[in-house]
Structure formats: C-alpha cells, structure tokens
N, C-alpha and C. Protein backbone atom coordinates (compact mmCIF):
# COMPACT_ATOMS: atom_id res chain seq x y z
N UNK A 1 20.96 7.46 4.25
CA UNK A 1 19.52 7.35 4.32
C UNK A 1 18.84 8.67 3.95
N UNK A 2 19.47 9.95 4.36
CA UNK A 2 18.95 11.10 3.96
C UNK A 2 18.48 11.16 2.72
N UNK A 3 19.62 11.01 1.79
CA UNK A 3 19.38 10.80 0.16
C UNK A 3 17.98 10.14 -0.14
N UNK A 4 17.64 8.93 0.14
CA UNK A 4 16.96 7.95 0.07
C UNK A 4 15.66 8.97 0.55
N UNK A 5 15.46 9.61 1.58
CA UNK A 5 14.92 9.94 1.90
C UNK A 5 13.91 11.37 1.16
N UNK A 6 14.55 11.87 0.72
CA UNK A 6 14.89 13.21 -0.30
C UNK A 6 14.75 12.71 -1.20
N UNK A 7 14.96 11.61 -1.88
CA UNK A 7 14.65 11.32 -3.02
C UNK A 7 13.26 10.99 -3.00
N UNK A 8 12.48 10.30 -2.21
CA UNK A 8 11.26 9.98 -1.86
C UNK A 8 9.95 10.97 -2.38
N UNK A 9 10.65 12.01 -1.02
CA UNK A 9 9.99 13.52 -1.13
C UNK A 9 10.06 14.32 -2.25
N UNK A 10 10.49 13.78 -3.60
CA UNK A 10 11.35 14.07 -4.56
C UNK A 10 10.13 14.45 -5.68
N UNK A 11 9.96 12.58 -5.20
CA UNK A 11 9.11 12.00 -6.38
C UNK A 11 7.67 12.28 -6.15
N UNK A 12 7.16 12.84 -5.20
CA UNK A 12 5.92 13.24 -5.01
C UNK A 12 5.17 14.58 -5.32
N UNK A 13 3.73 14.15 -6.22
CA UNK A 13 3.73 14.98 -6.91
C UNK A 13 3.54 16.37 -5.86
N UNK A 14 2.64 17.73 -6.51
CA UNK A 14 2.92 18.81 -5.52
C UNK A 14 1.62 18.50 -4.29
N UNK A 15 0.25 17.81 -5.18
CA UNK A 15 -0.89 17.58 -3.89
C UNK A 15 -0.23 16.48 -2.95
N UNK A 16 0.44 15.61 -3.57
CA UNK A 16 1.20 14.49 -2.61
C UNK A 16 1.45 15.33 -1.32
N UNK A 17 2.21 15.94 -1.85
CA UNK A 17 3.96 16.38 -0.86
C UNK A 17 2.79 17.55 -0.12
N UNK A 18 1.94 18.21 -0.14
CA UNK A 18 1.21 19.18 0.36
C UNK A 18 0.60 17.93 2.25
N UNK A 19 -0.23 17.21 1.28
CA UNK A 19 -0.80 16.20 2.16
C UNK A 19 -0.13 15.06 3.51
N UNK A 20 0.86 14.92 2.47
CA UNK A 20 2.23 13.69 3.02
C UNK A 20 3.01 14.59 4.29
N UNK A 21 3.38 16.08 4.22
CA UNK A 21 3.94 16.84 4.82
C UNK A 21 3.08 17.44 5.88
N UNK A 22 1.55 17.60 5.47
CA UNK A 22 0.88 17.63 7.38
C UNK A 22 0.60 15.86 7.99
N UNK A 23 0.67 14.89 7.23
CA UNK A 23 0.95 13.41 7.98
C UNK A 23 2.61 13.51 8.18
N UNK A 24 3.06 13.53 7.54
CA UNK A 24 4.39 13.17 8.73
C UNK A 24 5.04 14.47 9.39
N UNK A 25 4.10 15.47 9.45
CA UNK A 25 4.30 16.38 10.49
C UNK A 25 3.29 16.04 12.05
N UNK A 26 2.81 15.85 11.82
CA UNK A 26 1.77 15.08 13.36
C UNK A 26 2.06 13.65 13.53
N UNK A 27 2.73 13.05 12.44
CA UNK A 27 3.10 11.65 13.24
C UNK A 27 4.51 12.39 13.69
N UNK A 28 5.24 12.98 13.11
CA UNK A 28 6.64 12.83 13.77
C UNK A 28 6.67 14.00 15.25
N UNK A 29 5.57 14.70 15.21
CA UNK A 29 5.74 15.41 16.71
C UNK A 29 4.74 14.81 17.88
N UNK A 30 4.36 13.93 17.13
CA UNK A 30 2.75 13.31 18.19
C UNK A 30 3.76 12.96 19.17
N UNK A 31 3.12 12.93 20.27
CA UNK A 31 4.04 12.49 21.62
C UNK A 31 3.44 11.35 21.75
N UNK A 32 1.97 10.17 21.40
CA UNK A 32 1.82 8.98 20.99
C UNK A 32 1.31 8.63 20.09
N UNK A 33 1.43 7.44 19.43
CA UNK A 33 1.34 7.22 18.04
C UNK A 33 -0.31 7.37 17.79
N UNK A 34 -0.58 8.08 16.66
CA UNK A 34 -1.96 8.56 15.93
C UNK A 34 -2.30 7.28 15.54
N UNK A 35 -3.72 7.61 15.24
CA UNK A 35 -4.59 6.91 14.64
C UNK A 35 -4.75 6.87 12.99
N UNK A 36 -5.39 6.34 12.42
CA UNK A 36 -5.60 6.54 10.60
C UNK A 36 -6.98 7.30 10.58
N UNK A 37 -7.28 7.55 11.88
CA UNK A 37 -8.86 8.10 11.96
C UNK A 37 -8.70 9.19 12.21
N UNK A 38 -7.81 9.50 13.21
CA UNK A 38 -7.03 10.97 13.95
C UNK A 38 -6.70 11.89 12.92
N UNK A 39 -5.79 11.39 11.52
CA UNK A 39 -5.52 11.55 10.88
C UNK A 39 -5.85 12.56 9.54
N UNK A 40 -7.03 11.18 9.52
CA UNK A 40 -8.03 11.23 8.21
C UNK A 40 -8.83 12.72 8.80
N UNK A 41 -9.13 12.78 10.17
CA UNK A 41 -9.79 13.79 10.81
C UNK A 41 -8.95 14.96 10.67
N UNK A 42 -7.68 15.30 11.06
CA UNK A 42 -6.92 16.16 10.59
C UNK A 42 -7.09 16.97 8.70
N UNK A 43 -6.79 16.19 8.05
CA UNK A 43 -6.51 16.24 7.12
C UNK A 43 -7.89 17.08 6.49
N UNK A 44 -9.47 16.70 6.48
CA UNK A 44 -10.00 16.81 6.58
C UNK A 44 -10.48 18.19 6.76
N UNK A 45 -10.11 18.56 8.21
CA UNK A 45 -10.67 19.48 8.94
C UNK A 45 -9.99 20.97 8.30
N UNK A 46 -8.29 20.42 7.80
CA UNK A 46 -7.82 21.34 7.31
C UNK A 46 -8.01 21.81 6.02
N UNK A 47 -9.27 21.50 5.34
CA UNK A 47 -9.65 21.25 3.98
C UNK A 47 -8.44 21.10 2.73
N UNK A 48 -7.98 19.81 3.83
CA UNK A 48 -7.28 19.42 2.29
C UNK A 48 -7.38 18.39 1.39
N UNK A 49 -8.56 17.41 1.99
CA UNK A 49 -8.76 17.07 0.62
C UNK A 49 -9.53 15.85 1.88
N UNK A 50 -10.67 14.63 1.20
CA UNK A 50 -11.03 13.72 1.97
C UNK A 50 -10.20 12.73 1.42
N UNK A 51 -9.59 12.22 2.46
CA UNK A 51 -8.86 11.09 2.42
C UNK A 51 -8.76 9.39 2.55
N UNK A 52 -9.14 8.36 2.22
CA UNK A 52 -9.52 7.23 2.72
C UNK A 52 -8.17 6.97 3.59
N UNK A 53 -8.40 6.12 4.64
CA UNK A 53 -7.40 5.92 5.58
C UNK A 53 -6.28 5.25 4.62
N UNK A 54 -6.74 4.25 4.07
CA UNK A 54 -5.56 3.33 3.67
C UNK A 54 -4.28 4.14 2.45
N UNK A 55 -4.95 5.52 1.96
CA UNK A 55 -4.35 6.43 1.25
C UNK A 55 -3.18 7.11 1.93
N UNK A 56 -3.47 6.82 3.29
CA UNK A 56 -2.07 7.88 4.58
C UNK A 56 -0.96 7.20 4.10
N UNK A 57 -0.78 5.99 4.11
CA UNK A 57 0.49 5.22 3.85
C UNK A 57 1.17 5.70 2.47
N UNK A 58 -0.42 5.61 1.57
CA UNK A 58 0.28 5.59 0.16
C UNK A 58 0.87 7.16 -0.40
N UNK A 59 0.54 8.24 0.30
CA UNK A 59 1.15 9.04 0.49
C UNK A 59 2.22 9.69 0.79
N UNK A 60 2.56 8.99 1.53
CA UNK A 60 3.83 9.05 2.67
C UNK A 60 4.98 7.60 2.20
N UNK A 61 4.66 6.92 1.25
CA UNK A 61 5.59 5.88 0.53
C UNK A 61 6.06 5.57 1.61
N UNK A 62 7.31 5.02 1.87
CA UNK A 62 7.88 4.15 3.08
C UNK A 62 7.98 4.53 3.74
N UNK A 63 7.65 6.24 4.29
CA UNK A 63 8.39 6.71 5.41
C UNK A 63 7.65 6.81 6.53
N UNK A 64 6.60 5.97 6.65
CA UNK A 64 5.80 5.43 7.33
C UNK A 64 4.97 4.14 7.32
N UNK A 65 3.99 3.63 8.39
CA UNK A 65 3.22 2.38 8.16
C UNK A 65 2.61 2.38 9.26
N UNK A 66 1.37 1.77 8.76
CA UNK A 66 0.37 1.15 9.49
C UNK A 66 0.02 0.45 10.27
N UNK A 67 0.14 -0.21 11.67
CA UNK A 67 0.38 -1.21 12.02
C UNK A 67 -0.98 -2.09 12.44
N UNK A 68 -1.19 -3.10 12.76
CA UNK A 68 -2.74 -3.64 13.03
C UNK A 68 -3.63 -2.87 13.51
N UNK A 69 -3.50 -2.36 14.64
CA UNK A 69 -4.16 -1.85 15.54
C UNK A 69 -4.75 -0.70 14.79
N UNK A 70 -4.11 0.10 14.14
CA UNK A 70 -4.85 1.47 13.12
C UNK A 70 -4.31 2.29 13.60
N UNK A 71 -2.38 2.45 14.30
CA UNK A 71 -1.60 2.93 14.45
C UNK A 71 -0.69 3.57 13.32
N UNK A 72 -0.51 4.81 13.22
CA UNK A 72 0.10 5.35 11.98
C UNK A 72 1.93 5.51 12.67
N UNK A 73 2.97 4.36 12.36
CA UNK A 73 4.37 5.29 13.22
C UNK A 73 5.07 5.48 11.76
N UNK A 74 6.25 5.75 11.99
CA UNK A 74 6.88 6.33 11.75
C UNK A 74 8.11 4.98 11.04
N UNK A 75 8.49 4.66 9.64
CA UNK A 75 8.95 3.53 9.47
C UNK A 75 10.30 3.33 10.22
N UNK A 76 10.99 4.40 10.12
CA UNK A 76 12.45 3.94 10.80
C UNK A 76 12.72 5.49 11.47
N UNK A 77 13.15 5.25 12.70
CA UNK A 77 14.32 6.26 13.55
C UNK A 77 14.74 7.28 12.50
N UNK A 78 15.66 6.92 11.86
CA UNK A 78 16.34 7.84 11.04
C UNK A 78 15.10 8.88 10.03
N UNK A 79 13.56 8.28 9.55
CA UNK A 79 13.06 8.99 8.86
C UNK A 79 12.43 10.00 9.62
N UNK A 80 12.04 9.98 10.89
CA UNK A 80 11.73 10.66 11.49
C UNK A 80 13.09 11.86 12.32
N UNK A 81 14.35 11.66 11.96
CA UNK A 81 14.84 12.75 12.40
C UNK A 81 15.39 13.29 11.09
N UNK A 82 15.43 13.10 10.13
CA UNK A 82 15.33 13.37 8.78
C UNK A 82 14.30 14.82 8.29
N UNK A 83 13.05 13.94 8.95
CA UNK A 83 12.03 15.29 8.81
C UNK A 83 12.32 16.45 9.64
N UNK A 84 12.56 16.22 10.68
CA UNK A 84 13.19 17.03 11.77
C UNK A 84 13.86 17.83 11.26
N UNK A 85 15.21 17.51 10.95
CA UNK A 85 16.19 18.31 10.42
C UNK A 85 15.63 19.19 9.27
N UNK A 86 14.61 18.95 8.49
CA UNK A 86 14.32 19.34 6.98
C UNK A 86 13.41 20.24 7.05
C-alpha cells in the first residue's frame, strides 16, 4: 500500500502536494474528525490559497473522503500511518 501511496503523492503537482500536505496533516493528527469548513478555514488563514470545500478531496485523491455529515477522515488505516511514517 505504501507504493500506492507514494505514487499518489507522486503525481501531484507542486501547489497540489503544498495544499494536500497541510490537509492530511490536520486530518491525520486531529484527535476528532474535521470539518470541510475547519479546513477550508485552515487553509485559508494560512494564505494558501481559497479553497472550495469540495476541492479538499480532490486534492488529497483517495487518501481521504468526505463523509455526509461534512466530515473530512482519513480513507484507510494504513494511509494515515503511511503519512506518519513519511
């Protein structure tokens, strides 16, 4: 899965991987799952760029998702200790 994973982070361009890397740095240390608003607010604040919510996902390609509620987790176990390690 690592591979898979790395390859992901691979393919993203350099504003991607700038953006994608403070979202799945606060989803993967949040101690409960963020918001797309929390987020968008983050991102934002850190002037990196304005973001539409539904753009967090497309950023972050599979290694995350959205769930009804306007919950941002984390797609699988393994991608989140992946980042960890990396």
């Amino acid at each position: 899965m690592d591979q898979l994973y790395a390859r992901i982070v691979r393919t993203m361009s350099d504003r991607e991987r700038a953006i994608s890397k403070t979202i799945l740095t606060w989803v993967s240390l949040a101690v409960r799952p963020l918001t797309t608003s929390a987020l968008k607010y983050v991102i934002e604040r850190l002037a990196m760029d304005e973001v539409e919510e539904i753009l967090i996902s497309k950023y972050c390609n599979d290694l995350l998702y959205i769930d009804k509620p306007g919950r941002v987790r984390m797609g699988h176990a393994s991608a989140r200790g992946f980042l960890l390690e990396t």
